[in-house]
C-alpha atoms as a PDB file:
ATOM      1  CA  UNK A   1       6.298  15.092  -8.877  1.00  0.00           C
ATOM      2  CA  UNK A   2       4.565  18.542 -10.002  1.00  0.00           C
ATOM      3  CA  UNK A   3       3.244  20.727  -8.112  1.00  0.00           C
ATOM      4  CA  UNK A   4      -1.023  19.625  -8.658  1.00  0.00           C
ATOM      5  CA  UNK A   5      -0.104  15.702  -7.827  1.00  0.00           C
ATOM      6  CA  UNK A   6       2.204  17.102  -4.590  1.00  0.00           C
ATOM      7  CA  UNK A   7      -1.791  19.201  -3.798  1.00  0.00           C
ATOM      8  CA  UNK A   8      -3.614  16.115  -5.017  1.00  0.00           C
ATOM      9  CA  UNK A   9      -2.129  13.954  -2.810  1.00  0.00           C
ATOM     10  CA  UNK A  10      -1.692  16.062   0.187  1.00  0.00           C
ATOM     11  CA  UNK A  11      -5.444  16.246  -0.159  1.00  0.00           C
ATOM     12  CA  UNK A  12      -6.372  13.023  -0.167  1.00  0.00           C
ATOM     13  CA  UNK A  13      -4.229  12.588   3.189  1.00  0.00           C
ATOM     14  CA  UNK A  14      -5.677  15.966   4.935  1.00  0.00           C
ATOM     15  CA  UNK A  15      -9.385  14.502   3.156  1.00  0.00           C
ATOM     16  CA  UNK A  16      -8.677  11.100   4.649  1.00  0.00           C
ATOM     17  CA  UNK A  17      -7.468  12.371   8.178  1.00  0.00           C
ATOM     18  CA  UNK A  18     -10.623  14.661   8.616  1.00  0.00           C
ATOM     19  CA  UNK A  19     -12.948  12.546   7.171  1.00  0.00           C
ATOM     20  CA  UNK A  20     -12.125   9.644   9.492  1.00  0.00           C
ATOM     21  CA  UNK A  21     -13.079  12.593  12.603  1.00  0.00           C
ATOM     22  CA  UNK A  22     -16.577  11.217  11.294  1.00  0.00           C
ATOM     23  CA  UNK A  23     -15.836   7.865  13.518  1.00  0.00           C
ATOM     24  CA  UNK A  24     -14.828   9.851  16.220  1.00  0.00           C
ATOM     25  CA  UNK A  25     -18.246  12.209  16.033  1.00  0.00           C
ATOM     26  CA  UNK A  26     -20.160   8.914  15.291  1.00  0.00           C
ATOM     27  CA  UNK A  27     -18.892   7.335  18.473  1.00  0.00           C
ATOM     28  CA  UNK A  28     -19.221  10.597  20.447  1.00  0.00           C
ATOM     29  CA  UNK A  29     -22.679  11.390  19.631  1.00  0.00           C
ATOM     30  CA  UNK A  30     -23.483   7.373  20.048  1.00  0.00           C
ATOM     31  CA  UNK A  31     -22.097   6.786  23.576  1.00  0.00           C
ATOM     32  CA  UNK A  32     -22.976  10.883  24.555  1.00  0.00           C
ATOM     33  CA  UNK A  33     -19.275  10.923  25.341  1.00  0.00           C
ATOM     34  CA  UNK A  34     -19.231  14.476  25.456  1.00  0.00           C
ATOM     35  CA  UNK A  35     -21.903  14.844  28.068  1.00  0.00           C
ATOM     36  CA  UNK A  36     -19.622  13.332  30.449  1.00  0.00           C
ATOM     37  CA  UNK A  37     -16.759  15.793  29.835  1.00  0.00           C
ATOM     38  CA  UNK A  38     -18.937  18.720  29.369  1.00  0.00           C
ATOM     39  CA  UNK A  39     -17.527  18.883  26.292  1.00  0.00           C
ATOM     40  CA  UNK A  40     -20.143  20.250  23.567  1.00  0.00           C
ATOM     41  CA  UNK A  41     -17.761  21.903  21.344  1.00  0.00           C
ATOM     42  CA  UNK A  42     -16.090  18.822  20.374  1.00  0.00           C
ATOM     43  CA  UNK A  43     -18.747  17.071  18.659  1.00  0.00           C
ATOM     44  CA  UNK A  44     -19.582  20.679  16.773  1.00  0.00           C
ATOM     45  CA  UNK A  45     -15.590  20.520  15.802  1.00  0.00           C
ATOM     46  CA  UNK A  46     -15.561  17.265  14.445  1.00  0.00           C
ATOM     47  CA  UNK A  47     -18.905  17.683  12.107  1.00  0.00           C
ATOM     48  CA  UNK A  48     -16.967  20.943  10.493  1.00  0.00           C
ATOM     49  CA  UNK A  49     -14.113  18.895   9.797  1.00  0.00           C
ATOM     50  CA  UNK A  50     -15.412  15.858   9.039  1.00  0.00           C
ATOM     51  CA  UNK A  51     -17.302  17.994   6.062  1.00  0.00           C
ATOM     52  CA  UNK A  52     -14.262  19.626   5.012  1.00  0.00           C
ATOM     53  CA  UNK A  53     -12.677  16.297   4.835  1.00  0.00           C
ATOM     54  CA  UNK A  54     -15.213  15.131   2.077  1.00  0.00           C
ATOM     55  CA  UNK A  55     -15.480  18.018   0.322  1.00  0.00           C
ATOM     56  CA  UNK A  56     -11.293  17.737   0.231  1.00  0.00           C
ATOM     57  CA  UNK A  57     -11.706  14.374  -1.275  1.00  0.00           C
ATOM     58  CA  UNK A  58     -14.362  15.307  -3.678  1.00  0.00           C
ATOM     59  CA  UNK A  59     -11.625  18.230  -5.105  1.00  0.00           C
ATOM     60  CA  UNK A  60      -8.582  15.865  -5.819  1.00  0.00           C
ATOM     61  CA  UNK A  61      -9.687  15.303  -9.004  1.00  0.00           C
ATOM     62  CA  UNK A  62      -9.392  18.858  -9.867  1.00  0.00           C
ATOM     63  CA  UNK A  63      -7.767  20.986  -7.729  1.00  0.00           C
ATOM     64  CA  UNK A  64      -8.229  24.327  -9.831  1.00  0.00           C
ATOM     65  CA  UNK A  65     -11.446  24.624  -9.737  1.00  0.00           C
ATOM     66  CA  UNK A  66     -11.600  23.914  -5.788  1.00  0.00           C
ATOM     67  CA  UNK A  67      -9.182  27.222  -5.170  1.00  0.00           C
ATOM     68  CA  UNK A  68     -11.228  28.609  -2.128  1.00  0.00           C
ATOM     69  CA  UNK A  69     -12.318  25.224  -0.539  1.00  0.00           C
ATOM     70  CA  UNK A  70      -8.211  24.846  -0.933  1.00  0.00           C
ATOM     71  CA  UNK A  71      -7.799  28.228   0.643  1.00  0.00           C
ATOM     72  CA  UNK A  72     -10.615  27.833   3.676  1.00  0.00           C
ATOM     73  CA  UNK A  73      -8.845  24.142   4.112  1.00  0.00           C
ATOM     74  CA  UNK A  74      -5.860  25.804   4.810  1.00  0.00           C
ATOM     75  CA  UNK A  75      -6.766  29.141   7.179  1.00  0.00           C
ATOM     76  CA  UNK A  76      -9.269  27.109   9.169  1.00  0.00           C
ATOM     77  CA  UNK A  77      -6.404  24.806  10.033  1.00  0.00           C
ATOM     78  CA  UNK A  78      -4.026  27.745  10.600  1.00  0.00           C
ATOM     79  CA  UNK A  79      -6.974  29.666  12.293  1.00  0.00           C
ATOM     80  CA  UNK A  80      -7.220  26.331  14.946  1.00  0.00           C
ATOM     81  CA  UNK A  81      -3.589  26.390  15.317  1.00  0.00           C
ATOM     82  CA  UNK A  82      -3.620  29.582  16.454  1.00  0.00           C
ATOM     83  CA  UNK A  83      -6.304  29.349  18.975  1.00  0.00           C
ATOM     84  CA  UNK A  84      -5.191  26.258  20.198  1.00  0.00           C
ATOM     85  CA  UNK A  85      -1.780  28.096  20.863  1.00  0.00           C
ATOM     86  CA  UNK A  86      -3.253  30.922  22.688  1.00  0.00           C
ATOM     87  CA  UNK A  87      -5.281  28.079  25.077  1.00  0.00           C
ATOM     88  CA  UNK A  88      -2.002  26.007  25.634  1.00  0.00           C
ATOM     89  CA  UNK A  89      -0.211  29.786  26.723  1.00  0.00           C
ATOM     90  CA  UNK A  90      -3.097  29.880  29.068  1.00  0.00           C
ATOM     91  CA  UNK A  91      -3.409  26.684  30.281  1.00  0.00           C
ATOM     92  CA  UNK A  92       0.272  27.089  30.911  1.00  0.00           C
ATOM     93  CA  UNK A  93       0.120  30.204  32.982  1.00  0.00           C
ATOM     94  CA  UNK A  94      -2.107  28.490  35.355  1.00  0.00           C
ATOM     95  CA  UNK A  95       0.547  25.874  35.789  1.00  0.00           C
ATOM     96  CA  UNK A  96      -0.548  23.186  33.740  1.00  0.00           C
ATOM     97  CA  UNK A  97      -0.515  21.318  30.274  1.00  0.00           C
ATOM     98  CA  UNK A  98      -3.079  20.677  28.015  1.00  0.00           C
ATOM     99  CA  UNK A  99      -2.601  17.023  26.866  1.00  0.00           C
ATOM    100  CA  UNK A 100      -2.156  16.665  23.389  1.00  0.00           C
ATOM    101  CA  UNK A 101      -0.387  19.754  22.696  1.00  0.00           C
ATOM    102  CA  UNK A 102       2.069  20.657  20.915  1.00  0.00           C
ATOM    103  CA  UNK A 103       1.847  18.155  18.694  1.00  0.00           C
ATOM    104  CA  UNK A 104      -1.651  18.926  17.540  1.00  0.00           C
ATOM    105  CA  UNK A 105      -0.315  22.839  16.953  1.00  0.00           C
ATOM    106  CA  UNK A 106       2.410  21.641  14.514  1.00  0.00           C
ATOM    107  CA  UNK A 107       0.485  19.244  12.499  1.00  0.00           C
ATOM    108  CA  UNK A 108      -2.566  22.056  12.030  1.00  0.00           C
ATOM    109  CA  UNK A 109       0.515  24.104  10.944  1.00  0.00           C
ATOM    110  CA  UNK A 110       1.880  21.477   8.656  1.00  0.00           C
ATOM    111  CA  UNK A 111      -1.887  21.316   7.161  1.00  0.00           C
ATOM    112  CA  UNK A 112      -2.400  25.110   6.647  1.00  0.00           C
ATOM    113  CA  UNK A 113       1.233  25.930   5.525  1.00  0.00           C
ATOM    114  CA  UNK A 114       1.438  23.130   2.980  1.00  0.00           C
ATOM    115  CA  UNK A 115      -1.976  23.534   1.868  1.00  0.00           C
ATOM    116  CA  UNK A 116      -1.621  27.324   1.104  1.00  0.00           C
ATOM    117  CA  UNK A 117       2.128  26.647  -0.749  1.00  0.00           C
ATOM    118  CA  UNK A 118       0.602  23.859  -3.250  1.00  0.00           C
ATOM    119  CA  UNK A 119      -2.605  25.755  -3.793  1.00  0.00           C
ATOM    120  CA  UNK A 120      -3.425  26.086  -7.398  1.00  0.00           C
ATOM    121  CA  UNK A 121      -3.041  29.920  -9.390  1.00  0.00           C
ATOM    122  CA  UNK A 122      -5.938  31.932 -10.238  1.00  0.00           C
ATOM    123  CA  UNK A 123      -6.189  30.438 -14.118  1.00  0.00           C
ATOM    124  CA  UNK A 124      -6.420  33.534 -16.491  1.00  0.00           C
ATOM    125  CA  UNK A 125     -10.026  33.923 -17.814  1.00  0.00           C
ATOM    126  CA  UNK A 126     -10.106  34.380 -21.783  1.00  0.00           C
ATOM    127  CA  UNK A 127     -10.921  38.125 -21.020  1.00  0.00           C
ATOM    128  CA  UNK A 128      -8.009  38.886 -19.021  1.00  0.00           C
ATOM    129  CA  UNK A 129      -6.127  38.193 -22.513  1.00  0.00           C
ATOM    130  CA  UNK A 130      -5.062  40.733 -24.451  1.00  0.00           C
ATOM    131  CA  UNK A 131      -7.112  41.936 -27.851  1.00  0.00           C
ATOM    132  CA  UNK A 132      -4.971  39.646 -30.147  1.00  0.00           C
ATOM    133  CA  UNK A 133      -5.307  37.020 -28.467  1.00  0.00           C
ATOM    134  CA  UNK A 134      -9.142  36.771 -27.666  1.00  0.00           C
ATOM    135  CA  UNK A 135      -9.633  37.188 -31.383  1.00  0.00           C
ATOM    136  CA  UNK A 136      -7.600  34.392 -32.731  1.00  0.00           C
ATOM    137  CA  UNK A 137      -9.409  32.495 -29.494  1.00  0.00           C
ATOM    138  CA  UNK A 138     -12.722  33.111 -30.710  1.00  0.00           C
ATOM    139  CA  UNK A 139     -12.183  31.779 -34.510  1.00  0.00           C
END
């Protein structure tokens, strides 16, 4: 498998998994789930994603040309790893565990990390070639 169809298809799962969030914000913002948790972040989380999720679907097709929707794919997730670490650390000083961690931490990790190893090269524009070569481009 080359490297683009190991990125095109790792974007169509990461597309598929945020995308689907769109249920979850559907159904949260139906029932006004998050009122009774006091939870107003969550819906705002799950709209971001759910985005990114579509807009990862939309760039399977043609990865190079997605290179910083790629790249923002992969340090947002890293970026919410992180956090989410320094809240379980927390949550863990005070003696107690938040529920769905670590697992969540690793696969935000998994996303990030293998979206930022398959993530296309910067394709060389005809004027980054040398003199020669533009030339016997342009005839």
């Amino acid at each position: 498998m080359t490297r683009e169809r190991a990125l095109q298809a790792v974007l169509v799962v990461v597309g598929l998994l945020y995308s689907f969030w769109g249920y979850l914000l559907f159904d949260n913002l139906l029932h006004s789930r998050w009122l009774s948790g006091h939870s107003d972040v969550m819906p705002m989380f799950l709209s971001l994603n759910t985005v990114l999720g579509i807009f990862l679907l939309l760039a399977v097709k043609h990865p190079t040309n997605h290179r910083s929707l790629i790249a923002y794919g992969a340090w947002s997730s890293l970026a919410h790893a992180f956090t989410m670490t320094i809240m379980s650390a927390q949550v863990a000083a005070h003696g107690t565990h938040r529920k769905d961690s670590p697992q969540d931490i690793v696969m935000f990790v998994a996303i990030g990390v293998t979206l930022l190893a398959l993530s296309p090269s910067k394709q060389a524009s005809p004027a980054d070639a040398p003199v020669n070569e533009r030339r016997f481009a342009e005839r």
